[in-house]
C-alpha atoms as a PDB file:
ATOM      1  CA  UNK A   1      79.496 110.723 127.031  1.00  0.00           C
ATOM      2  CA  UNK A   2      81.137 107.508 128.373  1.00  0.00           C
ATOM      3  CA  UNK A   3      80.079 103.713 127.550  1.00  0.00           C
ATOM      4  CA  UNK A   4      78.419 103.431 131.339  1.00  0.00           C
ATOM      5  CA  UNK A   5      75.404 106.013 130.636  1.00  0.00           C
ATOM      6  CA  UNK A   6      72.859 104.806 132.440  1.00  0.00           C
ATOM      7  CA  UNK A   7      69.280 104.880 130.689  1.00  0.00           C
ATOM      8  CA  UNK A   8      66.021 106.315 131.994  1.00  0.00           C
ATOM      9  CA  UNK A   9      64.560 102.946 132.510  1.00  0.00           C
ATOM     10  CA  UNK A  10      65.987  99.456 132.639  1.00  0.00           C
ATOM     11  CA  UNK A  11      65.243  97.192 129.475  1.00  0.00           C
ATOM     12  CA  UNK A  12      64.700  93.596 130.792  1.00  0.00           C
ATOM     13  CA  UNK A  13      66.053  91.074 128.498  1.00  0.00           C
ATOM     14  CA  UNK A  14      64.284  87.491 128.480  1.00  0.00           C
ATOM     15  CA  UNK A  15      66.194  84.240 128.135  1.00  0.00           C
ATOM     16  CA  UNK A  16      63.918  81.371 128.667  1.00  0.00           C
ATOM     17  CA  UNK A  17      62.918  81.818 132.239  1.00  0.00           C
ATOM     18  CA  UNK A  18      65.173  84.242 133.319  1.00  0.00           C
ATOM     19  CA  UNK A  19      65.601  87.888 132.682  1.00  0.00           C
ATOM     20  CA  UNK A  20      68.135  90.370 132.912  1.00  0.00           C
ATOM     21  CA  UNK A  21      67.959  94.526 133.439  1.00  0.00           C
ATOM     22  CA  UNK A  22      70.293  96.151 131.002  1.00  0.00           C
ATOM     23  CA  UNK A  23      70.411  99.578 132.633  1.00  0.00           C
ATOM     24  CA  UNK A  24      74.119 101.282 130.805  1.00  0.00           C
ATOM     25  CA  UNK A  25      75.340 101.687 127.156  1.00  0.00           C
ATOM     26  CA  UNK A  26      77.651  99.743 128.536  1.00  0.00           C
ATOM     27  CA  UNK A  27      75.202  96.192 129.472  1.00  0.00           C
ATOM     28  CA  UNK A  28      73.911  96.896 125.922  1.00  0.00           C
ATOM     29  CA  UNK A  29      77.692  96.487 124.582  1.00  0.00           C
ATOM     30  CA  UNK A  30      78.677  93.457 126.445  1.00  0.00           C
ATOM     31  CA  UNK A  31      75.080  91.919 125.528  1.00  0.00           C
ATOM     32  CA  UNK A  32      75.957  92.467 121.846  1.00  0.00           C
ATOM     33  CA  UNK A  33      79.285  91.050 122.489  1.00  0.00           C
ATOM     34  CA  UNK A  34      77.554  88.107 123.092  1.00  0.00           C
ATOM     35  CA  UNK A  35      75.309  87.520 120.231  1.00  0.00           C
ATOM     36  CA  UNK A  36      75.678  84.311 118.112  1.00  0.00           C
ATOM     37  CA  UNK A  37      77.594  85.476 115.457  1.00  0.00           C
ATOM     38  CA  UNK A  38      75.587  83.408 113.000  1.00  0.00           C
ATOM     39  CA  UNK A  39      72.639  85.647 113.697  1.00  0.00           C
ATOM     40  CA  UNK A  40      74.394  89.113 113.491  1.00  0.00           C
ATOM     41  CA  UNK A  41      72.842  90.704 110.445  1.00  0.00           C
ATOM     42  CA  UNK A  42      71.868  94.328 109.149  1.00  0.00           C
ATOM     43  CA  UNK A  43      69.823  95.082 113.040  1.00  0.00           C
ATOM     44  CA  UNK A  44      72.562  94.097 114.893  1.00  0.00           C
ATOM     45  CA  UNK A  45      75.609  95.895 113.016  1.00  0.00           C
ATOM     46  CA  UNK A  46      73.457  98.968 113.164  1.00  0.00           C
ATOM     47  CA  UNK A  47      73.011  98.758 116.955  1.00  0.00           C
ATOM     48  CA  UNK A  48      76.212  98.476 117.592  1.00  0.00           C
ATOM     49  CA  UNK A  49      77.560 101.273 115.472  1.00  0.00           C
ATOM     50  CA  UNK A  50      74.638 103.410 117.240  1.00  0.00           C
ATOM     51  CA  UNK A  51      76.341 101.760 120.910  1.00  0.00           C
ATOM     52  CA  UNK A  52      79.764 103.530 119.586  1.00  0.00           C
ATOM     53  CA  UNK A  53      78.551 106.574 118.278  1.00  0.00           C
ATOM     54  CA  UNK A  54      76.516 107.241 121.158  1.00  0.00           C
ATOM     55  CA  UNK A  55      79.944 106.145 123.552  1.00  0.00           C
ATOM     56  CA  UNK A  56      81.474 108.752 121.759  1.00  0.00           C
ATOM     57  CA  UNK A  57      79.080 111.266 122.235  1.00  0.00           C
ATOM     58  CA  UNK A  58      77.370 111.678 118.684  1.00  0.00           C
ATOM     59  CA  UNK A  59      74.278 109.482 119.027  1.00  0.00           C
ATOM     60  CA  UNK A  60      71.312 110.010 121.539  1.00  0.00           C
ATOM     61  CA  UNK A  61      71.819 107.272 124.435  1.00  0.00           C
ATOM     62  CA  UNK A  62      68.199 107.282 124.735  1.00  0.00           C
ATOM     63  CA  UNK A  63      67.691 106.444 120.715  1.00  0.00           C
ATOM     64  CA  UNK A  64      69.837 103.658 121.294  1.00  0.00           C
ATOM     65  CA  UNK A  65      68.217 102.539 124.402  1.00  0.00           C
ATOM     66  CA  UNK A  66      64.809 102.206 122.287  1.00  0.00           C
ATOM     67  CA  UNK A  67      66.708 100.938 119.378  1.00  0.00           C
ATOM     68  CA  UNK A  68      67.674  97.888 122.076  1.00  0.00           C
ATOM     69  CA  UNK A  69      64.300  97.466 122.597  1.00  0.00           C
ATOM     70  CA  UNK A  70      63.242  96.733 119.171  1.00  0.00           C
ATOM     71  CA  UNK A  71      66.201  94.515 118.527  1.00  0.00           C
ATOM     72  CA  UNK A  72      64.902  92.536 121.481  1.00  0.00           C
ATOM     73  CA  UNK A  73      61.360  92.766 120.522  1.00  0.00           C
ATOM     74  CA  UNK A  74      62.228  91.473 116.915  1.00  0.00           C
ATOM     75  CA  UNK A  75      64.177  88.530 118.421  1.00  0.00           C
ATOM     76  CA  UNK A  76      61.225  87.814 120.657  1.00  0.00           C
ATOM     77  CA  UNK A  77      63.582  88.141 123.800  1.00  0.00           C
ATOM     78  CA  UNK A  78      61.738  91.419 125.135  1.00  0.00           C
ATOM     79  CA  UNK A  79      60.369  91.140 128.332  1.00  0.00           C
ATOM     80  CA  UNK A  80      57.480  93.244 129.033  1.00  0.00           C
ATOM     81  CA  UNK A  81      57.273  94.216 132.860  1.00  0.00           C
ATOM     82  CA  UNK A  82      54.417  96.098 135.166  1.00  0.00           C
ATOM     83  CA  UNK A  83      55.520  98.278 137.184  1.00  0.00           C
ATOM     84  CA  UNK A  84      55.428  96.653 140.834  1.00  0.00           C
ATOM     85  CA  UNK A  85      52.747  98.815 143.151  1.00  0.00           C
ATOM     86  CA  UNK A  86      53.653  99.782 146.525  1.00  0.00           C
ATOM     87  CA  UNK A  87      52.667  97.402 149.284  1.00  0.00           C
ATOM     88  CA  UNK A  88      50.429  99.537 151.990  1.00  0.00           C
ATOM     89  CA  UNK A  89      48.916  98.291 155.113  1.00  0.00           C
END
């Protein structure tokens, strides 16, 4: 399994008023990249040692994709989205 394994569903990441879809292992890496270092803690090393297991084939993608979701959730940065209906005439 390679870093760019694409999830079932994008996870849409709210920052203020916009969003972002993290849709790979991959997005979830560079996102975590990116996170203040002052508020890494216990959640955060443990997602990203789940984002290298899982890179290296020996973690679930999927677990860590919903493990991404509750790190969001718990930061409050989780944006919840409907699924968009198809316009008919």
């Amino acid at each position: 399994m390679t870093p760019t394994a694409q999830f079932n569903r994008a996870i849409c990441v709210q920052r203020g008023y916009l969003t972002k879809d993290v849709k790979t292992l991959d997005d979830v890496l560079e996102y975590l990249e990116s996170w203040p270092q002052e508020r890494r803690g216990l959640a955060y090393e443990t997602l990203y040692k789940a984002c290298r297991e899982a890179a290296a084939g020996r973690f679930p993608v999927s677990a860590v994709a919903e493990n991404f979701r509750r790190f969001l959730k718990k930061a409050d940065m989780l944006a919840e989205t409907q699924p968009i209906r198809a316009f008919t005439n």
